[in-house]
N, C-alpha and C. Protein backbone atom coordinates (compact mmCIF):
# COMPACT_ATOMS: atom_id res chain seq x y z
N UNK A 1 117.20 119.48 142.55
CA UNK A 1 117.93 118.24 142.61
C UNK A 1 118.15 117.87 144.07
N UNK A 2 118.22 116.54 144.35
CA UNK A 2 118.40 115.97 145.62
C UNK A 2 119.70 116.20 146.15
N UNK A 3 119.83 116.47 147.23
CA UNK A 3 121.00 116.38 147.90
C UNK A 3 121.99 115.11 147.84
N UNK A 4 123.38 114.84 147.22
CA UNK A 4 123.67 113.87 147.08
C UNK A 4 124.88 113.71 148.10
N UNK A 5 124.73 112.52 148.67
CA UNK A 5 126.37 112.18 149.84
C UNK A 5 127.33 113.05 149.22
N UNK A 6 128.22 113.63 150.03
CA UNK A 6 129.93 113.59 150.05
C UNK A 6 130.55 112.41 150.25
N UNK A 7 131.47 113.14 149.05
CA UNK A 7 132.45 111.95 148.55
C UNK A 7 134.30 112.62 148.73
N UNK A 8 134.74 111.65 149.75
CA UNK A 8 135.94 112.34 150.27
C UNK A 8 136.76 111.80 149.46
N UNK A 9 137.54 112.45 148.26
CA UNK A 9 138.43 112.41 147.50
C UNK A 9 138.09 112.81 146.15
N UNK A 10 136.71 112.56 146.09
CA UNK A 10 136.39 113.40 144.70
C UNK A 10 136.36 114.73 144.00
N UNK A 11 137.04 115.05 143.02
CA UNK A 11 137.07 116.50 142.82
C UNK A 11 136.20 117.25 143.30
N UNK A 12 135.09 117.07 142.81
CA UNK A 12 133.64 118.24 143.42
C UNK A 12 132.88 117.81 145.03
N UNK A 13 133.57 116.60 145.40
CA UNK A 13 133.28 116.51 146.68
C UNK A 13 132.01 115.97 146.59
N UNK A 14 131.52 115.12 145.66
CA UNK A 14 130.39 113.99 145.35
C UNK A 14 130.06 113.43 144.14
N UNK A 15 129.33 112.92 145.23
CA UNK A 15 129.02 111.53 143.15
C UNK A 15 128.27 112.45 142.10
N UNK A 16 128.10 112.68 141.21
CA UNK A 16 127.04 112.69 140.14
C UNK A 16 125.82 112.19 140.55
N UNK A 17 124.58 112.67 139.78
CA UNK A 17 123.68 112.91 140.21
C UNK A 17 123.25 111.96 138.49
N UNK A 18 122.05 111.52 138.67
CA UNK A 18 121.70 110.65 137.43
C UNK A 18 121.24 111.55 136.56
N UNK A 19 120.69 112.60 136.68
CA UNK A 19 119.96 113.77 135.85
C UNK A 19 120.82 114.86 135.22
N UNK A 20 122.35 114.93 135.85
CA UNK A 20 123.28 115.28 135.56
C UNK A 20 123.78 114.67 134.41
N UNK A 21 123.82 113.30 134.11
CA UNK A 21 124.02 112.35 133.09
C UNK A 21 123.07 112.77 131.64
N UNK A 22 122.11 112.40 132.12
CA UNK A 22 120.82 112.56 131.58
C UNK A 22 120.89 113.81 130.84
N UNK A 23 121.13 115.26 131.67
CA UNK A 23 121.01 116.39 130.63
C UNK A 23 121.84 116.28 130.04
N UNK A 24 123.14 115.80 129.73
CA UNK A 24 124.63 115.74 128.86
C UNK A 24 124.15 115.00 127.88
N UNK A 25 123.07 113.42 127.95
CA UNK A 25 122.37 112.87 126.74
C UNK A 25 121.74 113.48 126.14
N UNK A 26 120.44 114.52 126.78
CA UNK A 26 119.85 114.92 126.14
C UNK A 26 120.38 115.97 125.27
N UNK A 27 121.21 116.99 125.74
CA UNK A 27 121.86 118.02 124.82
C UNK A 27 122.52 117.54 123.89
N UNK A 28 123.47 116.29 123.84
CA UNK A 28 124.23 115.89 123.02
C UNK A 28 122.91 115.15 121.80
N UNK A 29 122.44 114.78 122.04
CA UNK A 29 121.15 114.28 121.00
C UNK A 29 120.53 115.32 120.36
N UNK A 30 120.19 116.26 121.23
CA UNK A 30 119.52 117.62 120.32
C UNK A 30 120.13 118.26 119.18
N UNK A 31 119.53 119.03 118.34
CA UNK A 31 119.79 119.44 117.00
C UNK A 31 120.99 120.28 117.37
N UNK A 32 121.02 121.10 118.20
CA UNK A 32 122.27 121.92 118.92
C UNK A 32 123.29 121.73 118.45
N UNK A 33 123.68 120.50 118.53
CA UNK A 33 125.01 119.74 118.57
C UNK A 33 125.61 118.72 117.27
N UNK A 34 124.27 119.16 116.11
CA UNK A 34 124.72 118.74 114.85
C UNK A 34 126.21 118.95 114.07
N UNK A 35 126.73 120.04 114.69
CA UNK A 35 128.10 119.82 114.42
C UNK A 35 129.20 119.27 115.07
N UNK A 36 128.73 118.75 115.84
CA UNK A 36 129.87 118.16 116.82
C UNK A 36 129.58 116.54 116.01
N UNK A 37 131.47 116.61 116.18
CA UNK A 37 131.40 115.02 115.45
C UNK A 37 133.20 114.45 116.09
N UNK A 38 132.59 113.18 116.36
CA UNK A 38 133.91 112.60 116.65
C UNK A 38 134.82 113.36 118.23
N UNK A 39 133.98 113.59 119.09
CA UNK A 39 134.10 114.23 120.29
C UNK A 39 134.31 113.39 121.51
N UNK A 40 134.74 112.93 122.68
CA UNK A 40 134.65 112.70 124.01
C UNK A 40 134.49 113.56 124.64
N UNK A 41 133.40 113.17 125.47
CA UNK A 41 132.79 114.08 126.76
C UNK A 41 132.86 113.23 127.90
N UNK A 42 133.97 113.84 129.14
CA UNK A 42 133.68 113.13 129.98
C UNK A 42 132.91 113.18 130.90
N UNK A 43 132.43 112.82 131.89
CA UNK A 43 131.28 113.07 133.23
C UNK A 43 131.60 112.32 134.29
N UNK A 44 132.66 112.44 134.44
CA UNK A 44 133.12 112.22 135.66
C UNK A 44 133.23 113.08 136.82
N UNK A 45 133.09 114.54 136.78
CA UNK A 45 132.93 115.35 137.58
C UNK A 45 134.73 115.78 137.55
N UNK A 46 135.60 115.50 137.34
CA UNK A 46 137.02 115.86 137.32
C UNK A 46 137.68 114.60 137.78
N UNK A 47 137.33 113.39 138.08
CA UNK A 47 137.86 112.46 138.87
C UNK A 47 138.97 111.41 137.95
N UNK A 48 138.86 111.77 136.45
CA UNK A 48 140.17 111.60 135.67
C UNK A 48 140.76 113.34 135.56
N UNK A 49 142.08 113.22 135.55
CA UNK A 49 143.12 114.33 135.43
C UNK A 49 143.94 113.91 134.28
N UNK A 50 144.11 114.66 133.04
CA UNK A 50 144.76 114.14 131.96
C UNK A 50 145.58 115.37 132.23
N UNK A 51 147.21 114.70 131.73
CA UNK A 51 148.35 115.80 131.46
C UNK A 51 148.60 115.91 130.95
């Protein structure tokens, strides 16, 4: 994967990466995950904080 900018304030200290996205579609589409139902996944890298 490409080296992506720093990002000063973001949890992991940069943006997401598009392929990062991408594998979370693809796994979530695969047969794998036939039991998962009615789920949120976020991908934000940590940049929402729920309390």
């Amino acid at each position: 994967m490409a080296s992506l900018p720093a990002r000063a304030g973001a949890t992991l200290g940069r943006i997401g990466a598009p392929g990062e996205v991408a594998a979370l579609i693809a796994y979530l589409a695969s047969p794998v995950t036939a039991f998962i139902t009615g789920a949120d996944v976020w991908i934000d890298g940590g940049a929402v904080k729920i309390a």
